[in-house]
PDB file of N, CA and C in Angstrom:
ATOM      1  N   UNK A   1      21.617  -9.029  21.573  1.00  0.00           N
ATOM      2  CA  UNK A   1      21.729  -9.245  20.145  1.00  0.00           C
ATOM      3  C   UNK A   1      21.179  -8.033  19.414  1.00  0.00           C
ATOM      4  N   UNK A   2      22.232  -7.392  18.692  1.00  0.00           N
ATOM      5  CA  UNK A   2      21.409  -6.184  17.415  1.00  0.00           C
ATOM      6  C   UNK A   2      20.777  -6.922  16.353  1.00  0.00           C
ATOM      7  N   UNK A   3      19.879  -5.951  16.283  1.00  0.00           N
ATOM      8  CA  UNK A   3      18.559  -6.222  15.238  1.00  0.00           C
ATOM      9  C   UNK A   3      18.848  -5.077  14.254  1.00  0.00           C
ATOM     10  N   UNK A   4      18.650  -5.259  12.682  1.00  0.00           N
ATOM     11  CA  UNK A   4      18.607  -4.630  11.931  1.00  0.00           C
ATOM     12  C   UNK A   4      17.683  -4.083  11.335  1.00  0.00           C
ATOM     13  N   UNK A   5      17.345  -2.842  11.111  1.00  0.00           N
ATOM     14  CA  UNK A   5      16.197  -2.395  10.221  1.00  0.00           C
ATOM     15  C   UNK A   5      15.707  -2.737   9.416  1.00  0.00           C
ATOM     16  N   UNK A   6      16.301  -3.735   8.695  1.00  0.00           N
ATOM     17  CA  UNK A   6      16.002  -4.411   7.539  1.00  0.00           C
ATOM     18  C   UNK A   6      15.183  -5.829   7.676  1.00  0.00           C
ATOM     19  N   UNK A   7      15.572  -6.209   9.112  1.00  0.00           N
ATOM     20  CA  UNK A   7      15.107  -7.511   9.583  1.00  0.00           C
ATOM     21  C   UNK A   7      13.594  -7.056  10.622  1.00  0.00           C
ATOM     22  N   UNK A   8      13.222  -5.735  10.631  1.00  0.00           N
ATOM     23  CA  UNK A   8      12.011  -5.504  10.950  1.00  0.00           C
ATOM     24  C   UNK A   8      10.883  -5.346  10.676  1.00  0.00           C
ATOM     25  N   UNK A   9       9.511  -6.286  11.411  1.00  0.00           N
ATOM     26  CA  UNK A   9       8.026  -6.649  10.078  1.00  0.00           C
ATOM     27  C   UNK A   9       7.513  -5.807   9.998  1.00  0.00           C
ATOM     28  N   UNK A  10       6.800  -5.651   8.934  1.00  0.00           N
ATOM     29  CA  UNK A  10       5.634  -4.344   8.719  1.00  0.00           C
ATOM     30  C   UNK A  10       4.389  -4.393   9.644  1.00  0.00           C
ATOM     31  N   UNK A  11       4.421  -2.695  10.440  1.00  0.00           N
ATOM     32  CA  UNK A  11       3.272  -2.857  11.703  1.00  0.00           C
ATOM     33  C   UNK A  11       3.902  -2.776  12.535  1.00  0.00           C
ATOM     34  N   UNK A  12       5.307  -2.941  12.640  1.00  0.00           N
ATOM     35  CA  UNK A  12       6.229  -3.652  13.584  1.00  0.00           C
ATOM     36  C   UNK A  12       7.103  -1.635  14.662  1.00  0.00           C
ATOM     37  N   UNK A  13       6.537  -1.315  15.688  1.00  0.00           N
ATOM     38  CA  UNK A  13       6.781  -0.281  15.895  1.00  0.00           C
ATOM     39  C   UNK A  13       8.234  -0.339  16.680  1.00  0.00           C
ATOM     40  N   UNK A  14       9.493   0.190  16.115  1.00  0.00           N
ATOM     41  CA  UNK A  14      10.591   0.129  16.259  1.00  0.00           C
ATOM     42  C   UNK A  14      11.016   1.488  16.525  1.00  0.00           C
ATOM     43  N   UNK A  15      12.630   1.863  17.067  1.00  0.00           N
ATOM     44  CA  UNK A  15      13.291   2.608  17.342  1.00  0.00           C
ATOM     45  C   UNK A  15      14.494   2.493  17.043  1.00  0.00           C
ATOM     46  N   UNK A  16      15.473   3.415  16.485  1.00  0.00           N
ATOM     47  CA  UNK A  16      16.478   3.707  15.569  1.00  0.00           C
ATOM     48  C   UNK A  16      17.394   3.601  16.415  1.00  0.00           C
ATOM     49  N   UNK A  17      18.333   2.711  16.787  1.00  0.00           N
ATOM     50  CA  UNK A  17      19.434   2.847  17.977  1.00  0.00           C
ATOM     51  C   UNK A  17      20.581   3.517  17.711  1.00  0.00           C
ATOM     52  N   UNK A  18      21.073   2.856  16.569  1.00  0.00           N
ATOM     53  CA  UNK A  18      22.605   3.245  15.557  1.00  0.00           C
ATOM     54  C   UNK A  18      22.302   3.708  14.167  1.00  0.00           C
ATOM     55  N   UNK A  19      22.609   4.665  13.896  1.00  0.00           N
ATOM     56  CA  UNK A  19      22.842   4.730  12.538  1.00  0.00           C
ATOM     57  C   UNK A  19      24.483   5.032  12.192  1.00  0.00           C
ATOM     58  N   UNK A  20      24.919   4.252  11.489  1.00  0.00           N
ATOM     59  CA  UNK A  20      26.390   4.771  11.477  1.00  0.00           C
ATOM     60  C   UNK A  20      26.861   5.738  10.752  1.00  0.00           C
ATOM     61  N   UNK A  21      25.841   6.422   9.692  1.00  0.00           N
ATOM     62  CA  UNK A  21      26.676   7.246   9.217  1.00  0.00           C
ATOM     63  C   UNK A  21      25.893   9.122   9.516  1.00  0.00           C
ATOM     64  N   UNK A  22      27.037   9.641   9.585  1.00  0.00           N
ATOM     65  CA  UNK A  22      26.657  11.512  10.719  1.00  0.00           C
ATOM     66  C   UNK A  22      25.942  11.676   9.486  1.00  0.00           C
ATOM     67  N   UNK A  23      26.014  12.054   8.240  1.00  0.00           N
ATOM     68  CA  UNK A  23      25.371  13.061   7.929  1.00  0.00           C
ATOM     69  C   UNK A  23      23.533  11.949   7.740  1.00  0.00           C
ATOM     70  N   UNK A  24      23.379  10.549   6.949  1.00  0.00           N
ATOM     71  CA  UNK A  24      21.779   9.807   7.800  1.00  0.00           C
ATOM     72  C   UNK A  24      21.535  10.350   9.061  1.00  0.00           C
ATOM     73  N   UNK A  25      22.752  10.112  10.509  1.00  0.00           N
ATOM     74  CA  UNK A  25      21.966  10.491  11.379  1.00  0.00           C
ATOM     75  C   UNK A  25      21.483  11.865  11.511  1.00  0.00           C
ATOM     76  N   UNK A  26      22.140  12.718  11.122  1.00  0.00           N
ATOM     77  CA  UNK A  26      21.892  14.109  11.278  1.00  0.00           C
ATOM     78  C   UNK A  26      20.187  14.499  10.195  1.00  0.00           C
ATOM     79  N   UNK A  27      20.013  13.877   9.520  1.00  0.00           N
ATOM     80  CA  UNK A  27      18.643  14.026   8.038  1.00  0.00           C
ATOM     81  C   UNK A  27      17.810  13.115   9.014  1.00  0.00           C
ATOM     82  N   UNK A  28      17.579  12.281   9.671  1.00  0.00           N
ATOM     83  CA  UNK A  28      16.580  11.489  10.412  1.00  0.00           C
ATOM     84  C   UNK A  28      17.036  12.063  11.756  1.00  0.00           C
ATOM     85  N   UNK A  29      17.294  12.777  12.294  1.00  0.00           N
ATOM     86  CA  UNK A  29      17.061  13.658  13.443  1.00  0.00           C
ATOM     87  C   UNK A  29      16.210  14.777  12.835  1.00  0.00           C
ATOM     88  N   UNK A  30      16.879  15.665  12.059  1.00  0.00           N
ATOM     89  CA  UNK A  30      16.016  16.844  11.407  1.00  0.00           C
ATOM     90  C   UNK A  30      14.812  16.324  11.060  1.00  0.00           C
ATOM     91  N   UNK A  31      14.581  15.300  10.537  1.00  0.00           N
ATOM     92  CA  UNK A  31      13.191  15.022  10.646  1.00  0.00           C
ATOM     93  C   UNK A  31      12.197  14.448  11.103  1.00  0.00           C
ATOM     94  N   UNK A  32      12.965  14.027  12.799  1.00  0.00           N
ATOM     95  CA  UNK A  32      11.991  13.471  13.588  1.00  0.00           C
ATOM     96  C   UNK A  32      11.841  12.107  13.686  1.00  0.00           C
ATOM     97  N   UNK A  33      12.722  11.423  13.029  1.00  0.00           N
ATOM     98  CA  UNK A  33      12.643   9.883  13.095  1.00  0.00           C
ATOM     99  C   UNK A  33      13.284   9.239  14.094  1.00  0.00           C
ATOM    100  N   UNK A  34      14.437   9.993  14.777  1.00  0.00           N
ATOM    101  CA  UNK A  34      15.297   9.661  16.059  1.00  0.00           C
ATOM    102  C   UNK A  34      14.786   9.853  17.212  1.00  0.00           C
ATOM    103  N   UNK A  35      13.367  10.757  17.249  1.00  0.00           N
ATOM    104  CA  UNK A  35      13.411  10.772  18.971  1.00  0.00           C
ATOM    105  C   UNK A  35      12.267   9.652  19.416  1.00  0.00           C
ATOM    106  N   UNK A  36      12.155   8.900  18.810  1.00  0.00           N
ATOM    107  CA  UNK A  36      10.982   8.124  19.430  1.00  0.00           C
ATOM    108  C   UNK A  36      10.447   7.271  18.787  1.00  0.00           C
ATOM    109  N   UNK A  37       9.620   6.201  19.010  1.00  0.00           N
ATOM    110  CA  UNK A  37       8.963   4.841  18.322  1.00  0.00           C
ATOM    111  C   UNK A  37       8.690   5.316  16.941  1.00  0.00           C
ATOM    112  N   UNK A  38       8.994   4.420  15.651  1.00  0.00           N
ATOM    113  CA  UNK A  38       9.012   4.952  14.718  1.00  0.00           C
ATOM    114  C   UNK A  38       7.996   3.118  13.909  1.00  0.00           C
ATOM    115  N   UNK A  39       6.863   3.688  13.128  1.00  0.00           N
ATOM    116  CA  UNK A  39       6.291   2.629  12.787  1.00  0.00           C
ATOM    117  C   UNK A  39       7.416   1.947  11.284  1.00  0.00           C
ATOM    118  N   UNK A  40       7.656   0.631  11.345  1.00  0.00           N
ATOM    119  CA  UNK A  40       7.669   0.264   9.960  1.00  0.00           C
ATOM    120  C   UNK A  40       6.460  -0.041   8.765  1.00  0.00           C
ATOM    121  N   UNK A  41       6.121   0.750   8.141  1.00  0.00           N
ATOM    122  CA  UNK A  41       5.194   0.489   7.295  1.00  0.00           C
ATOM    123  C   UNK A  41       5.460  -0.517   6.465  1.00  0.00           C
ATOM    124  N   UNK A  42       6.428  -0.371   5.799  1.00  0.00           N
ATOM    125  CA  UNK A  42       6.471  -1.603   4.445  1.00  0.00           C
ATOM    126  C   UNK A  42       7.857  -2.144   3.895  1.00  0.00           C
ATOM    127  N   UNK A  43       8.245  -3.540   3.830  1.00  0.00           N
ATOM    128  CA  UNK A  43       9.106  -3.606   3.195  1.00  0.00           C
ATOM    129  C   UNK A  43       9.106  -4.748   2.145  1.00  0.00           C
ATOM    130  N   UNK A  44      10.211  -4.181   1.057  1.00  0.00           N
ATOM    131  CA  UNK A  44       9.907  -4.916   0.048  1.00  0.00           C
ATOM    132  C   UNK A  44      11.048  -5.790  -0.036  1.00  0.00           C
ATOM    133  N   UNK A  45      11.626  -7.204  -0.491  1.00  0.00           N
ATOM    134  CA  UNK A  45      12.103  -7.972  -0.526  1.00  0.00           C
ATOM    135  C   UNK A  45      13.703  -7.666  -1.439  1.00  0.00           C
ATOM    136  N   UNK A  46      14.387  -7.263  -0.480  1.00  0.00           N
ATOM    137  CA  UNK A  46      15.568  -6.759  -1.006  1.00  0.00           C
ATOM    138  C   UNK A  46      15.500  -5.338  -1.713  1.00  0.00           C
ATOM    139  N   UNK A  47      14.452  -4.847  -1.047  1.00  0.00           N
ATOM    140  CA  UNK A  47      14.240  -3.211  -1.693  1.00  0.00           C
ATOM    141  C   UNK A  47      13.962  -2.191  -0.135  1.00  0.00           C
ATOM    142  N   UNK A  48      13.493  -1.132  -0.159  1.00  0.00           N
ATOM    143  CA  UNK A  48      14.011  -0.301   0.835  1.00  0.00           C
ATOM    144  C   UNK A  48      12.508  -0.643   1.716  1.00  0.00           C
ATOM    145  N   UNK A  49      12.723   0.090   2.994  1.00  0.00           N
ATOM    146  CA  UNK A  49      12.020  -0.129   4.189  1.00  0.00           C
ATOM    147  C   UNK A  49      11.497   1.061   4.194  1.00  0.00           C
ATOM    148  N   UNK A  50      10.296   1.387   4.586  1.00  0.00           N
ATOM    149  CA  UNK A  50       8.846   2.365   4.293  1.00  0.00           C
ATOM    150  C   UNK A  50       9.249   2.486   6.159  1.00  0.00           C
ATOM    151  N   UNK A  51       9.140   3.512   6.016  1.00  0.00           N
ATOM    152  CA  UNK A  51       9.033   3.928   7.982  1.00  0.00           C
ATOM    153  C   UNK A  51       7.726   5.255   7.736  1.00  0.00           C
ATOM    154  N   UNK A  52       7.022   5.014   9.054  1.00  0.00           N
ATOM    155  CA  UNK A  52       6.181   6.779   9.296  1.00  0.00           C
ATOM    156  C   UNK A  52       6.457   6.650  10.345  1.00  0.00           C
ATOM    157  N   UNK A  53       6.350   8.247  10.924  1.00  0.00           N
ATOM    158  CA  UNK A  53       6.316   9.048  12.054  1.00  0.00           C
ATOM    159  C   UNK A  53       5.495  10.037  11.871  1.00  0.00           C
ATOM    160  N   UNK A  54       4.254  10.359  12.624  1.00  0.00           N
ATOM    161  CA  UNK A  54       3.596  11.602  12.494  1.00  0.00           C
ATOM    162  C   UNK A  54       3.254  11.788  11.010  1.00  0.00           C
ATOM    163  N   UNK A  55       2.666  11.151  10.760  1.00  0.00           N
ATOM    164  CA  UNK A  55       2.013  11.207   9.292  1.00  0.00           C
ATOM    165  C   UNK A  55       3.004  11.608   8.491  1.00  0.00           C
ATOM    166  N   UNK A  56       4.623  11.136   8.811  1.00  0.00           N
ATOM    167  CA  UNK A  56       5.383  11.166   7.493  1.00  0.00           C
ATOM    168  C   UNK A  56       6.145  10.486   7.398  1.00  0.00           C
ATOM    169  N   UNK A  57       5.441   9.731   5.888  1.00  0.00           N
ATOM    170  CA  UNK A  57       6.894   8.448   5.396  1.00  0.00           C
ATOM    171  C   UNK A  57       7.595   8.624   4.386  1.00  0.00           C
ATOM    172  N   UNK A  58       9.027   7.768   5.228  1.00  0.00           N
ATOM    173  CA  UNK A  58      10.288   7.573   4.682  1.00  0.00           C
ATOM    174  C   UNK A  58      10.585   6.514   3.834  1.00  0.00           C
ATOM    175  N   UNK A  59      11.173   6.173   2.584  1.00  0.00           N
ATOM    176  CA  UNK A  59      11.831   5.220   2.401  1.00  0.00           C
ATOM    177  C   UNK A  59      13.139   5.281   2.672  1.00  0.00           C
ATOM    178  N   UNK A  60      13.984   4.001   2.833  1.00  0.00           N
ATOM    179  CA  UNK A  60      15.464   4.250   3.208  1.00  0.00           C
ATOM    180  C   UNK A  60      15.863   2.748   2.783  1.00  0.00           C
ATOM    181  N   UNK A  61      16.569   2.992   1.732  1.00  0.00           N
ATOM    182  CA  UNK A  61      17.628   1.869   0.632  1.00  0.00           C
ATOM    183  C   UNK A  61      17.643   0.530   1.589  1.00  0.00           C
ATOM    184  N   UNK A  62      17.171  -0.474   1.391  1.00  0.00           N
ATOM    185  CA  UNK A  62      17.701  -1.665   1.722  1.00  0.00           C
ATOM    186  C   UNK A  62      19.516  -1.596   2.429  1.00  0.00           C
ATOM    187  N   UNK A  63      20.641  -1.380   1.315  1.00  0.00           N
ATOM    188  CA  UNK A  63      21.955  -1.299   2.019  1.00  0.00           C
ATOM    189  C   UNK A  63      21.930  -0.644   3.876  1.00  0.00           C
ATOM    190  N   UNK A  64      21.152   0.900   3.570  1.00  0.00           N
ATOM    191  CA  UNK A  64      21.534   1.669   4.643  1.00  0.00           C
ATOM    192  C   UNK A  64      20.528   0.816   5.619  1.00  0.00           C
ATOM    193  N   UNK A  65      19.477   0.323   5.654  1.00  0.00           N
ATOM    194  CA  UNK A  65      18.635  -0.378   6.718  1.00  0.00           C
ATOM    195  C   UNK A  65      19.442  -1.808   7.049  1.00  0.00           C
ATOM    196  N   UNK A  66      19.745  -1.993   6.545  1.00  0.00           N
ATOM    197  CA  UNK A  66      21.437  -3.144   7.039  1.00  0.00           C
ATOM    198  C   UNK A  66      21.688  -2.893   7.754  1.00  0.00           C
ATOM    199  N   UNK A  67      22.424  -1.816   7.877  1.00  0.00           N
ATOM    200  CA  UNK A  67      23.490  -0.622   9.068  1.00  0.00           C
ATOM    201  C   UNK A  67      22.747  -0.064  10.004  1.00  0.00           C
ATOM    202  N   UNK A  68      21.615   0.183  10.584  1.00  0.00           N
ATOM    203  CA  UNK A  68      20.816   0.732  11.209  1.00  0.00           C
ATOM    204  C   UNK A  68      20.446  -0.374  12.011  1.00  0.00           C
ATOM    205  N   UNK A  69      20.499   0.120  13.522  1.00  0.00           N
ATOM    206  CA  UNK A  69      20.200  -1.198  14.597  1.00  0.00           C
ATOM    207  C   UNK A  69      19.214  -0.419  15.381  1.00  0.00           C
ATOM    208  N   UNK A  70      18.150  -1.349  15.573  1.00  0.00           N
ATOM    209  CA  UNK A  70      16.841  -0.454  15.895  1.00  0.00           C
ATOM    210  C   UNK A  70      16.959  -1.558  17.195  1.00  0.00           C
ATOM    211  N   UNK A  71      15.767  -0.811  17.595  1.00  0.00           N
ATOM    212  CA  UNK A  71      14.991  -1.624  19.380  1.00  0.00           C
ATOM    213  C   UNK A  71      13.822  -1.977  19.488  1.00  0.00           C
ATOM    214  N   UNK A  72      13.577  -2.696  19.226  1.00  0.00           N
ATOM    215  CA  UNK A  72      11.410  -3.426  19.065  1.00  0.00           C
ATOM    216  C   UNK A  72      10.986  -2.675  20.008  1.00  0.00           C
ATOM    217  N   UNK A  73       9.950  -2.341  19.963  1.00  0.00           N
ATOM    218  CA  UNK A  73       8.935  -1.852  21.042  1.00  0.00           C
ATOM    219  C   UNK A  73       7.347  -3.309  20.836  1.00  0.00           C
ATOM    220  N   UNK A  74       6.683  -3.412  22.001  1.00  0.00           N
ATOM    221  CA  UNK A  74       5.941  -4.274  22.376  1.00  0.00           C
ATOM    222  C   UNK A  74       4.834  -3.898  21.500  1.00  0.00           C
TER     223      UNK A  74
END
């Protein structure tokens, strides 16, 4: 079963499986969010999803965290 970025809790250390669109995936590769466990910091209730990696956070639109199928880590 895919899991969506959007459906992931805060604290909750996840990994980016799909992103469907080249030029997102290509801007979250360049910045390091694709190669590895990526924390969710915060999300707000029909508003965008707070991610860090290495002391740097992202927000990313509610729509596009829809489309994004991540992988739980333990």
């Amino acid at each position: 079963m895919d899991t969506a970025l959007a459906d992931a809790d805060p604290g909750e250390s996840i990994e980016m499986r799909d992103v469907p669109d080249d030029d997102t995936r290509a801007r979250l590769l360049r910045l390091g969010f694709l190669d590895g466990p990526v924390e969710c910091r915060r999300q707000l209730t029909n508003g965008p999803v707070i991610l860090r990696r290495n002391g740097t956070e992202l927000a990313l639109g509610s729509a596009l965290a829809d489309e994004i199928t991540i992988d739980r880590h333990a």
